[in-house]
C-alpha atoms as a PDB file:
ATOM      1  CA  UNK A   1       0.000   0.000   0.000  1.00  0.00           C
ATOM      2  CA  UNK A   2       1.259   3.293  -1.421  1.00  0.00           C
ATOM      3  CA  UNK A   3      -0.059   7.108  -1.381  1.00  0.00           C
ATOM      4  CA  UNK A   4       0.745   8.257  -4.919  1.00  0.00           C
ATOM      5  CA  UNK A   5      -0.019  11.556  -6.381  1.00  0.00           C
ATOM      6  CA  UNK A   6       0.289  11.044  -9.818  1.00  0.00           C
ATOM      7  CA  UNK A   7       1.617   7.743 -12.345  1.00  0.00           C
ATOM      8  CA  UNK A   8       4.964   6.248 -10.733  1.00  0.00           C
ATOM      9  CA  UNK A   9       5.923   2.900  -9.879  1.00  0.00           C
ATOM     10  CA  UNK A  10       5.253   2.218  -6.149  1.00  0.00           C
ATOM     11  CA  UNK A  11       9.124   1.450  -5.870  1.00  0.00           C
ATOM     12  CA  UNK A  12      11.506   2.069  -8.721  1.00  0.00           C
ATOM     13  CA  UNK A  13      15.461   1.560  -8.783  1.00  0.00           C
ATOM     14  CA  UNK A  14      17.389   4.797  -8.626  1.00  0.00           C
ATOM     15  CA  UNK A  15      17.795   6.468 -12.300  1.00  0.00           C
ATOM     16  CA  UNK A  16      14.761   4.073 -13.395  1.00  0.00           C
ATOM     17  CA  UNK A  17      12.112   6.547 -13.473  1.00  0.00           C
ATOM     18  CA  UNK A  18      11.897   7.362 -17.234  1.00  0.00           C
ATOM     19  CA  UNK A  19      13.021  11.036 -17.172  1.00  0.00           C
ATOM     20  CA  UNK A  20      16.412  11.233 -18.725  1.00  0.00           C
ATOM     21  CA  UNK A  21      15.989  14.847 -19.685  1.00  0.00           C
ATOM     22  CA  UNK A  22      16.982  17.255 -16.878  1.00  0.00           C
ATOM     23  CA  UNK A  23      17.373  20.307 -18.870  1.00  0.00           C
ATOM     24  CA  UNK A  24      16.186  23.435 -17.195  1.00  0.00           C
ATOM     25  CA  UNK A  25      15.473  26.955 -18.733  1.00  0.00           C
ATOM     26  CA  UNK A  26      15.972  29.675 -16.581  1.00  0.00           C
ATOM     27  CA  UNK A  27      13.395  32.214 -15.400  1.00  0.00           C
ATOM     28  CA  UNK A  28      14.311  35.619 -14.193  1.00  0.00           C
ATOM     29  CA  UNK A  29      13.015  36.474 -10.857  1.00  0.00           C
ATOM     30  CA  UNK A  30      10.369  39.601 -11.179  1.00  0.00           C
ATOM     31  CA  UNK A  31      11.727  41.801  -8.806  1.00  0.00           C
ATOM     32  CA  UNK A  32       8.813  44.030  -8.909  1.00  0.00           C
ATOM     33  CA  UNK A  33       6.166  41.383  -7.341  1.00  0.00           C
ATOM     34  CA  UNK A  34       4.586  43.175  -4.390  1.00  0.00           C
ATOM     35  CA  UNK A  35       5.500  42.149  -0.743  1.00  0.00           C
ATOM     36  CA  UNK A  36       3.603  38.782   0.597  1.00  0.00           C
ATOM     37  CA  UNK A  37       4.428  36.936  -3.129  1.00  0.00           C
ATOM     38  CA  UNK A  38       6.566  34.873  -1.449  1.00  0.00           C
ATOM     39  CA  UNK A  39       5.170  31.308  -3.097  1.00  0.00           C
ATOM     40  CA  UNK A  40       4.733  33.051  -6.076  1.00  0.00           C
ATOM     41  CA  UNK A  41       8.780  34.277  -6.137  1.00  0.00           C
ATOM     42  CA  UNK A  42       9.814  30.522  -5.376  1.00  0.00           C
ATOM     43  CA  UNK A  43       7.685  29.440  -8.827  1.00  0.00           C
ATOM     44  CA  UNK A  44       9.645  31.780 -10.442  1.00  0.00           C
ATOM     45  CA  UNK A  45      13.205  30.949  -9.134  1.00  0.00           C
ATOM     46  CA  UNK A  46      15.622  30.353 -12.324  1.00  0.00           C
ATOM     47  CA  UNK A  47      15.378  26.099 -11.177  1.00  0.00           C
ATOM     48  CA  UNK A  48      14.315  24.079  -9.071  1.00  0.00           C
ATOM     49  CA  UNK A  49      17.080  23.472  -7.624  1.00  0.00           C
ATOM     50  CA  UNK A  50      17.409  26.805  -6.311  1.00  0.00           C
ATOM     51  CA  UNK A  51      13.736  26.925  -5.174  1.00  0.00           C
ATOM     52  CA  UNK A  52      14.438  23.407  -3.229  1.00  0.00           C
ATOM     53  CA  UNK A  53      16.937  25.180  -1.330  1.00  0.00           C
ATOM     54  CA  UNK A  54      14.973  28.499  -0.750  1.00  0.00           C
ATOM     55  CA  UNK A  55      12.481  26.099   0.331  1.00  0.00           C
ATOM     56  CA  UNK A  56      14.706  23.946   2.360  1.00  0.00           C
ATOM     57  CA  UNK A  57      16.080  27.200   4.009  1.00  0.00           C
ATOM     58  CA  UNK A  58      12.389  27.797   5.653  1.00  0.00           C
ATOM     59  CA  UNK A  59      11.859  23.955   6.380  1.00  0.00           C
ATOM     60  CA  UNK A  60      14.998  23.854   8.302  1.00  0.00           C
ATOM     61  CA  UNK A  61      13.633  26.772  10.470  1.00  0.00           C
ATOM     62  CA  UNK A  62      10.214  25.309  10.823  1.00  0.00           C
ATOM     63  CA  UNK A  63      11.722  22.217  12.050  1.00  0.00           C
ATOM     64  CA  UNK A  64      14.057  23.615  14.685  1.00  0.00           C
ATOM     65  CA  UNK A  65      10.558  25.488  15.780  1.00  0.00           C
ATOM     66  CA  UNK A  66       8.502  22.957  15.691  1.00  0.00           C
ATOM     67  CA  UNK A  67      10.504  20.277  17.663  1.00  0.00           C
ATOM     68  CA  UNK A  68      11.252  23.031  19.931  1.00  0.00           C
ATOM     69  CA  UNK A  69       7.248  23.303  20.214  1.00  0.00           C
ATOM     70  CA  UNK A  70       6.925  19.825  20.905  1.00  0.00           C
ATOM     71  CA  UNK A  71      10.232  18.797  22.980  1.00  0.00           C
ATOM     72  CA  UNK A  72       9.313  17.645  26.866  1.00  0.00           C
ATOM     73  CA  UNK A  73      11.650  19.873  28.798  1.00  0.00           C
ATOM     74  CA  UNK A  74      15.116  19.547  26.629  1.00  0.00           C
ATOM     75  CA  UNK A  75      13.827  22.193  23.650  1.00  0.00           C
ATOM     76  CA  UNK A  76      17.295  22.618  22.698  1.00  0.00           C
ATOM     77  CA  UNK A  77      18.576  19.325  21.929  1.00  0.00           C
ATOM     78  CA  UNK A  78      15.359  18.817  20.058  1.00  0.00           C
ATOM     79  CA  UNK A  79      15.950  22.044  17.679  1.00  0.00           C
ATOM     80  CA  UNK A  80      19.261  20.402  16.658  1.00  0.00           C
ATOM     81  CA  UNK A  81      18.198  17.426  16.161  1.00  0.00           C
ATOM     82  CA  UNK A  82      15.365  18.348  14.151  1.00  0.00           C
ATOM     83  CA  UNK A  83      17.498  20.564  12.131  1.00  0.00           C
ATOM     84  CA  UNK A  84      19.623  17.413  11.336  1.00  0.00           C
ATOM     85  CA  UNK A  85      17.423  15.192  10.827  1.00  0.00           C
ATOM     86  CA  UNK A  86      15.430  17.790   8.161  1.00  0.00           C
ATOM     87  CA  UNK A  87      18.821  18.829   6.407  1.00  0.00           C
ATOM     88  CA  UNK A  88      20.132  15.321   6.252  1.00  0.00           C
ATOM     89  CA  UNK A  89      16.262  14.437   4.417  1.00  0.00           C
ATOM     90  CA  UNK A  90      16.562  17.394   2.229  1.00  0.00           C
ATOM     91  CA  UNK A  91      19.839  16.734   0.922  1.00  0.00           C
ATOM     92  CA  UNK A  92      18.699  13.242  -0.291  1.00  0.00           C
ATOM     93  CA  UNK A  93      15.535  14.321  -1.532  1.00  0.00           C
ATOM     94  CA  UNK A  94      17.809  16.822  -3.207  1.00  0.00           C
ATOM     95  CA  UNK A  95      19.522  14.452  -4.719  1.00  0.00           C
ATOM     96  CA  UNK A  96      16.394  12.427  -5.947  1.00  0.00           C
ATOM     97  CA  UNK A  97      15.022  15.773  -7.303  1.00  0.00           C
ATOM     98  CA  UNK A  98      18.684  16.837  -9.377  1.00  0.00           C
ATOM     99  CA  UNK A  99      18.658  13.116 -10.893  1.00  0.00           C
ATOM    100  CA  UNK A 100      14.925  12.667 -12.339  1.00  0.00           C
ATOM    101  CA  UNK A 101      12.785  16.012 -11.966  1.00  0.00           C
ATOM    102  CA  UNK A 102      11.987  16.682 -15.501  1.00  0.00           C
ATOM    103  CA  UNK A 103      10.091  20.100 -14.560  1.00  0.00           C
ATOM    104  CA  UNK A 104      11.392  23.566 -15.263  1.00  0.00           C
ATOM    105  CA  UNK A 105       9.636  24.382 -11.707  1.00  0.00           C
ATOM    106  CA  UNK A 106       9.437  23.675  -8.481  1.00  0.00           C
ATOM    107  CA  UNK A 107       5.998  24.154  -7.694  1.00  0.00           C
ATOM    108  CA  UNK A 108       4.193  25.319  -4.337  1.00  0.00           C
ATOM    109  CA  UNK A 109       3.592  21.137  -4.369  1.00  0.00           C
ATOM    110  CA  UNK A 110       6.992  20.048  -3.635  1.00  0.00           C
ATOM    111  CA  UNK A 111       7.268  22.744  -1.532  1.00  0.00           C
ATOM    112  CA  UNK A 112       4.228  21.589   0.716  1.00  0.00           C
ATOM    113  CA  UNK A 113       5.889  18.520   0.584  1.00  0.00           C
ATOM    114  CA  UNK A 114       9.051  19.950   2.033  1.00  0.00           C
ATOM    115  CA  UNK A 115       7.324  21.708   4.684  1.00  0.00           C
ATOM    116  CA  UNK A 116       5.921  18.321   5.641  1.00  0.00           C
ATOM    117  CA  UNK A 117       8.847  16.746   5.934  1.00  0.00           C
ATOM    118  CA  UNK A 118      10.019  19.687   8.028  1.00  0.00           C
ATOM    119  CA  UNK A 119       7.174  18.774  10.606  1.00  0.00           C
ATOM    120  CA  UNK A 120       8.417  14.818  10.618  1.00  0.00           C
ATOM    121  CA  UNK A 121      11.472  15.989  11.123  1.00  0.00           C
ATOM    122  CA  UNK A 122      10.568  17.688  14.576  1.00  0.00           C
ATOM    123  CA  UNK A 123       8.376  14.404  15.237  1.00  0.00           C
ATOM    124  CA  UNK A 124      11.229  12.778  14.704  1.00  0.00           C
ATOM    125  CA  UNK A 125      13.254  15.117  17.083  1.00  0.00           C
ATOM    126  CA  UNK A 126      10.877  14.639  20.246  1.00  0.00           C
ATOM    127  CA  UNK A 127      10.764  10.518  19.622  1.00  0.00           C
ATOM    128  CA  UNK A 128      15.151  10.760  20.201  1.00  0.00           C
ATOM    129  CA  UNK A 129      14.969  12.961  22.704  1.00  0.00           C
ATOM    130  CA  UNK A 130      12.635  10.958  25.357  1.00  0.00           C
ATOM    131  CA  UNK A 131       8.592  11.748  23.916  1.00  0.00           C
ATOM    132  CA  UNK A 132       7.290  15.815  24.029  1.00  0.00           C
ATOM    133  CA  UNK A 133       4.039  17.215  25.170  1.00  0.00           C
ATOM    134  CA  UNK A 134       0.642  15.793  24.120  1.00  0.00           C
ATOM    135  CA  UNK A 135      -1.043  18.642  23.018  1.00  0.00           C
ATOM    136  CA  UNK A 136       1.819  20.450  20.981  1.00  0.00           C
ATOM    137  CA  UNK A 137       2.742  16.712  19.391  1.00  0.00           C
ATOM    138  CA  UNK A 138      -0.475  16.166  18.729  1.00  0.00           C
ATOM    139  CA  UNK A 139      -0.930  19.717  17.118  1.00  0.00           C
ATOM    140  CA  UNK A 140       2.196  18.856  14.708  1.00  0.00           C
ATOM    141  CA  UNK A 141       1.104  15.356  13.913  1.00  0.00           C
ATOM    142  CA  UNK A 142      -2.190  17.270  12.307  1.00  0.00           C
ATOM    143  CA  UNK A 143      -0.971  19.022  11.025  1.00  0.00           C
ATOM    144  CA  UNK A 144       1.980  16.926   9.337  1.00  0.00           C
ATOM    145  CA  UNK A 145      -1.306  14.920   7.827  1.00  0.00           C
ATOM    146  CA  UNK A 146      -3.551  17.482   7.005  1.00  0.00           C
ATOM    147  CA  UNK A 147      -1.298  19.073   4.495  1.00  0.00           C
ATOM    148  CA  UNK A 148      -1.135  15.209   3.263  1.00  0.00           C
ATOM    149  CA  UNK A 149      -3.492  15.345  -0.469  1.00  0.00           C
ATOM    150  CA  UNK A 150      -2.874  19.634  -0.652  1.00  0.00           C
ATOM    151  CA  UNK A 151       0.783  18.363  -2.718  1.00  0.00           C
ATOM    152  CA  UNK A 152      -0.631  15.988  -5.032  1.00  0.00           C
ATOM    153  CA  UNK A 153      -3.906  18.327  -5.709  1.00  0.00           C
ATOM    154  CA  UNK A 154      -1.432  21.268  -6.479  1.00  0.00           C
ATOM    155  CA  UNK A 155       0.683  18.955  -8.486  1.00  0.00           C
ATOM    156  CA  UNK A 156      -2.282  18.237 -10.787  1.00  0.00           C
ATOM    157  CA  UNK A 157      -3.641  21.684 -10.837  1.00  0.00           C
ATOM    158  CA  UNK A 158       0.013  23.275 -11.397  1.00  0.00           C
ATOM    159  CA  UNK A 159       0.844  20.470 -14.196  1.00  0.00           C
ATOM    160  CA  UNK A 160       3.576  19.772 -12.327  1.00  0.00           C
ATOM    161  CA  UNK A 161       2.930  15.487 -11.364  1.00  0.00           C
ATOM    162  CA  UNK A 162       6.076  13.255 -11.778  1.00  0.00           C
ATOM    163  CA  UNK A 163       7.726  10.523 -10.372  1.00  0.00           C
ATOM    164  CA  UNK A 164      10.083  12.525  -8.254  1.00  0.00           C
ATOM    165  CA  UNK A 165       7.181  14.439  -6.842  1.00  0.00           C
ATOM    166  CA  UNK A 166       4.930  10.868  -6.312  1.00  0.00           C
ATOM    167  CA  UNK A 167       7.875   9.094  -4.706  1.00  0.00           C
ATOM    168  CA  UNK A 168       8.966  12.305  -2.186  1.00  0.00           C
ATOM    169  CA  UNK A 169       5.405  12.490  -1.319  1.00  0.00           C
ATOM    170  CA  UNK A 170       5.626   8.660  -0.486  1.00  0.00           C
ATOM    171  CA  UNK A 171       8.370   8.565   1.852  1.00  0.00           C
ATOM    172  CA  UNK A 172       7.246  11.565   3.449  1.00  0.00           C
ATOM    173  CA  UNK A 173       4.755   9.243   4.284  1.00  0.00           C
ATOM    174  CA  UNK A 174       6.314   6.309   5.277  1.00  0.00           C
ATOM    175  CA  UNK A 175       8.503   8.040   7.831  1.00  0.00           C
ATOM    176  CA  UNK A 176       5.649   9.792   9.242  1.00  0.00           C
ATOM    177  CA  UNK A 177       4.012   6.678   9.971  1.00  0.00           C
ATOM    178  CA  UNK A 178       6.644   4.906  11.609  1.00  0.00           C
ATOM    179  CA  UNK A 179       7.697   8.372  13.600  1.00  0.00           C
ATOM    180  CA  UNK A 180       3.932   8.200  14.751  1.00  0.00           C
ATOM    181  CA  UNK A 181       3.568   4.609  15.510  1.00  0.00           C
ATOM    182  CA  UNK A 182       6.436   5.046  17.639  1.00  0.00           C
ATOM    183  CA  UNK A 183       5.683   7.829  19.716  1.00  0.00           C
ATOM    184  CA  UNK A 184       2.199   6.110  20.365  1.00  0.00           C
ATOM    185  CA  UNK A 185       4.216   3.103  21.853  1.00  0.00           C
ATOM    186  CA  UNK A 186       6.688   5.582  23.617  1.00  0.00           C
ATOM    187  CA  UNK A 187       4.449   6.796  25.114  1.00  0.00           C
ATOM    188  CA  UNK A 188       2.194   4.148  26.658  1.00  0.00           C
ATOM    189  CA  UNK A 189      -0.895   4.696  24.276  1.00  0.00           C
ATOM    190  CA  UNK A 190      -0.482   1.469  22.366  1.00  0.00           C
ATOM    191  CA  UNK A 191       1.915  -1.736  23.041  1.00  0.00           C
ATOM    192  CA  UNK A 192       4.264  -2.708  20.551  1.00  0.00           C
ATOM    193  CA  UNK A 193       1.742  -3.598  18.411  1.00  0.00           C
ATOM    194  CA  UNK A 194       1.344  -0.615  16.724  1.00  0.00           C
ATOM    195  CA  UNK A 195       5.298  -0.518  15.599  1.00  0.00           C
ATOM    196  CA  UNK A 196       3.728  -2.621  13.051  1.00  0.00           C
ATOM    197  CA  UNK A 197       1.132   0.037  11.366  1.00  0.00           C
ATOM    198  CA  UNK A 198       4.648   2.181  10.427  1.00  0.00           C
ATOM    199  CA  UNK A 199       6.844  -1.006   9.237  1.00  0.00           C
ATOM    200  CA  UNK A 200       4.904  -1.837   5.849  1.00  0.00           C
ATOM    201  CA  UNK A 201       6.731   0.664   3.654  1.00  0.00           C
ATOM    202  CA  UNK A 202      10.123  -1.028   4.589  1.00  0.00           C
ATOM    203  CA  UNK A 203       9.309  -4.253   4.593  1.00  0.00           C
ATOM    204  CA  UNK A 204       7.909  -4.132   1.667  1.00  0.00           C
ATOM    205  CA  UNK A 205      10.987  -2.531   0.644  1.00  0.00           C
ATOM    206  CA  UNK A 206      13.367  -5.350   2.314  1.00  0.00           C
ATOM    207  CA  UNK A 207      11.534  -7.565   0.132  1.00  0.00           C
ATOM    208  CA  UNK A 208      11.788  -5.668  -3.010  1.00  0.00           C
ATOM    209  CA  UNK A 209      15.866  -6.834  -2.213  1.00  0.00           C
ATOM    210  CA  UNK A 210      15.362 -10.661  -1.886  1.00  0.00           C
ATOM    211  CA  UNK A 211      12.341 -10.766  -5.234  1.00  0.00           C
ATOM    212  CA  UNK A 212      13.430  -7.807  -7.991  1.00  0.00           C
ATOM    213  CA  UNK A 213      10.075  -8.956  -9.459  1.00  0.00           C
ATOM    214  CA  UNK A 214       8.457  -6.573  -6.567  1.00  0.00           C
ATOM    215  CA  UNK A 215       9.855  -3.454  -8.067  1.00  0.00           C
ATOM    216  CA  UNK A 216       7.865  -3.510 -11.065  1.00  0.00           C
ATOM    217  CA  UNK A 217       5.175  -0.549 -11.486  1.00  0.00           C
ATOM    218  CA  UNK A 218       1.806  -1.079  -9.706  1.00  0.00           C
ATOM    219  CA  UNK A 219      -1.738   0.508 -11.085  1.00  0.00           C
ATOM    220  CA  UNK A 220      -2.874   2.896  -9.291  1.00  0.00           C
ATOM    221  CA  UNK A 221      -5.558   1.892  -6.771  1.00  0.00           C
ATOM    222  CA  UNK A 222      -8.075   4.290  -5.336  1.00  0.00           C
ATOM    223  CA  UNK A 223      -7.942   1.045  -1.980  1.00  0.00           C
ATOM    224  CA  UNK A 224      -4.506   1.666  -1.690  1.00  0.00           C
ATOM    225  CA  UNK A 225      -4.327   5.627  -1.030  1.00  0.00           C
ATOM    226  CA  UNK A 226      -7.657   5.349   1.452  1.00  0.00           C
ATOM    227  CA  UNK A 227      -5.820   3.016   3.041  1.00  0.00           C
ATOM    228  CA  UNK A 228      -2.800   5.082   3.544  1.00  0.00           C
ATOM    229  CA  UNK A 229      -4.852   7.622   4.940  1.00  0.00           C
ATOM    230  CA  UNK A 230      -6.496   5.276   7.228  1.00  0.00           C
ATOM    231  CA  UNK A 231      -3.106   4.072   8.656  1.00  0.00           C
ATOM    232  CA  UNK A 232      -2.176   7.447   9.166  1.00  0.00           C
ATOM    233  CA  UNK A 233      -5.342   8.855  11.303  1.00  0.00           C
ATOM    234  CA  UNK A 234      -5.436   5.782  13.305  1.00  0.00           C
ATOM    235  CA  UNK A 235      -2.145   6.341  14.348  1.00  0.00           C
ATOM    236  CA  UNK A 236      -2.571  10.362  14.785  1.00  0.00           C
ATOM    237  CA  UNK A 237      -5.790   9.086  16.941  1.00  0.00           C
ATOM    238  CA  UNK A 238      -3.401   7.432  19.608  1.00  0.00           C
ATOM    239  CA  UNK A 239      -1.871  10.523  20.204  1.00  0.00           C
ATOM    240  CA  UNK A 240      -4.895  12.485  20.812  1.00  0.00           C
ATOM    241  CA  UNK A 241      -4.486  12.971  24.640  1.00  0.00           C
ATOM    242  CA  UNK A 242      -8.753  11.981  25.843  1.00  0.00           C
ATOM    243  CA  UNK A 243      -8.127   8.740  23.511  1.00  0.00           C
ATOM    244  CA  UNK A 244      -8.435   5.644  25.520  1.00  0.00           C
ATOM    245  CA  UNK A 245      -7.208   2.229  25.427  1.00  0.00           C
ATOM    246  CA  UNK A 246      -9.751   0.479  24.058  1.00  0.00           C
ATOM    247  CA  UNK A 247     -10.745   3.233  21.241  1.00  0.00           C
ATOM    248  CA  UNK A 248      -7.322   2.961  20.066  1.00  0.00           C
ATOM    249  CA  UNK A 249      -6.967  -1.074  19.482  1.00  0.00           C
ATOM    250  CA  UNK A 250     -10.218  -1.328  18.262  1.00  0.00           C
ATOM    251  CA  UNK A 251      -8.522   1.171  15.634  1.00  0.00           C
ATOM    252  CA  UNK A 252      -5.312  -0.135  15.307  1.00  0.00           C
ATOM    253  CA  UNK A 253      -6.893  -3.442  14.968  1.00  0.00           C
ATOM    254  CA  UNK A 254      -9.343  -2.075  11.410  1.00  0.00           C
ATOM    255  CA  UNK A 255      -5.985  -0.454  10.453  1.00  0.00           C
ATOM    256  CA  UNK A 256      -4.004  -3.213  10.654  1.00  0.00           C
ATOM    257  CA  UNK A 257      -6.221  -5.821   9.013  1.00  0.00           C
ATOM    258  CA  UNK A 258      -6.747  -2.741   5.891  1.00  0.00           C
ATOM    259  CA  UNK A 259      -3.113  -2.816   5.446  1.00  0.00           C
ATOM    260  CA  UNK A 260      -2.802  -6.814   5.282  1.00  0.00           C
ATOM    261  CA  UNK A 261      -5.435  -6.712   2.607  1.00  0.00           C
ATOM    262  CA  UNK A 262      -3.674  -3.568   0.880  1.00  0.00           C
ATOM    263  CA  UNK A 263      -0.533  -5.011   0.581  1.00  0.00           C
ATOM    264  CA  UNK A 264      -0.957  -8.604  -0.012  1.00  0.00           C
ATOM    265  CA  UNK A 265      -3.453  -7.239  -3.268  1.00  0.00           C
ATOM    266  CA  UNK A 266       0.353  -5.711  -4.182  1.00  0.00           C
ATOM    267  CA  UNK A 267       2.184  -8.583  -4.254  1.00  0.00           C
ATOM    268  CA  UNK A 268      -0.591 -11.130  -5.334  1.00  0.00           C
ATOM    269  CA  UNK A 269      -0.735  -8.762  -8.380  1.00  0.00           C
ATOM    270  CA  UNK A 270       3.179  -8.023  -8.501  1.00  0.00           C
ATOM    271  CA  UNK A 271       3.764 -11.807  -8.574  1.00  0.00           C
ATOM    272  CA  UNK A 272       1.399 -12.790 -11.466  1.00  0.00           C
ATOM    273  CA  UNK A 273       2.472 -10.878 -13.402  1.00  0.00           C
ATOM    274  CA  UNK A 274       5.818 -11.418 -12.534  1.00  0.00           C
ATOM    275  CA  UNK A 275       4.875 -14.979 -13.978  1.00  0.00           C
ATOM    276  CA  UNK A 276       3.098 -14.090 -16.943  1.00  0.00           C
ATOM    277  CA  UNK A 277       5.675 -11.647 -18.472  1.00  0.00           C
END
């Protein structure tokens, strides 16, 4: 089970996506656009290279912030972490973006995406440094997945869909997921159990290692992005502070068994075809 936000193979090798072309012709800046047109400045950025670092400039910030926001008593050590942890992301998304983008811009949707990855990032921050506060975790976690569906709806509407963009989008994801599942059991809201609602994504991918055949490109599957979005609010909904015990398993439990189903429909249909081709 994948979120996509546009045609892309669930999980491709690196330099397999089909864009080859990474020409990029510049744009001059319009330095007469009236104050506030920040978003609109970053379209307009000569590549989008340069606009993934403006970009990644303000994500850094917002995830020092953010895991400041939500760090339990060591707000500090949490900003620097979260910095890391956001440039170290950045610089391979970077990467991923300077091998197979085939756009001319950035778009505001990789930059939502960005920003989201910013807000992991601070997750991220509070699960090292011991758990944060409920409320302000919480708020970030919502956030984090509200902004989830505003990339790949701007991608459409901006023209802008690709591979790149439908695999950063995924991962952003994926380490969301496991980032919430394991706050929930850090902090005594589920048992282990729930590690197992943010593992999919890389087992899946451990697998993809032992049978290539599970790299090929999957259809796209309205199932498979509800899904995702059900794993995702289950997990957000052990972290709202009233939840209670039993709420949450009886969640975990629907979320779980939607996964199962998601993924084994994967690699039922990745396997016969495997045999077939």
């Amino acid at each position: 089970m994948f979120c996509d936000r546009g045609p892309m193979a669930a999980l491709y090798p690196p330099g397999q996506t089909g864009f080859h072309d990474l020409s990029e012709r510049p744009t001059n800046i319009d330095q007469s656009a009236p104050h506030g047109a920040g978003w609109s400045q970053i379209r307009r950025l000569k590549t989008p290279r340069t606009a993934f670092v403006a970009v990644s400039v303000v994500g850094l910030g917002l995830a020092a912030g953010a895991a400041s926001l939500v760090a339990d008593g060591t707000p500090d050590a949490a900003m620097q972490i979260g910095a890391g942890i956001f440039a170290l992301l950045a610089g391979v998304a970077g990467m991923g973006l300077a091998r197979d983008y085939p756009h001319s811009a950035l778009g505001l949707c990789n930059s939502v995406t960005l920003l989201r990855m910013s807000l992991a990032a601070a997750l991220v921050a509070a699960l090292v440094t011991g758990g944060g506060e409920a409320w302000p975790l919480f708020t970030v976690a919502a956030l984090a997945f509200a902004l989830d569906g505003v990339d790949g709806y701007l991608a459409r509407r901006e023209g802008l869909t690709s591979a790149f963009g439908a695999r950063f989008d995924m991962e952003v994801d994926s380490i969301l997921a496991l980032t919430l599942a394991a706050l929930a059991f850090q902090s005594g809201a589920a048992g282990a159990y729930v590690l197992l609602l943010g593992l999919p994504r890389y087992a899946f991918g451990a697998a993809a290692l032992i049978w290539p055949w599970m790299t090929a490109q999957l259809p796209e599957r309205f199932s498979r992005k509800v899904v995702c979005v059900i794993q995702i609010a289950v997990l957000l909904a052990m972290l709202f502070p009233p939840a209670g015990s039993p709420f949450t398993d009886i969640l975990a439990g629907v979320a779980a068994m939607a996964l199962i189903w998601s993924f084994w429909r994967d690699v039922d249909w990745l396997r016969r075809t495997a045999r077939t081709s």
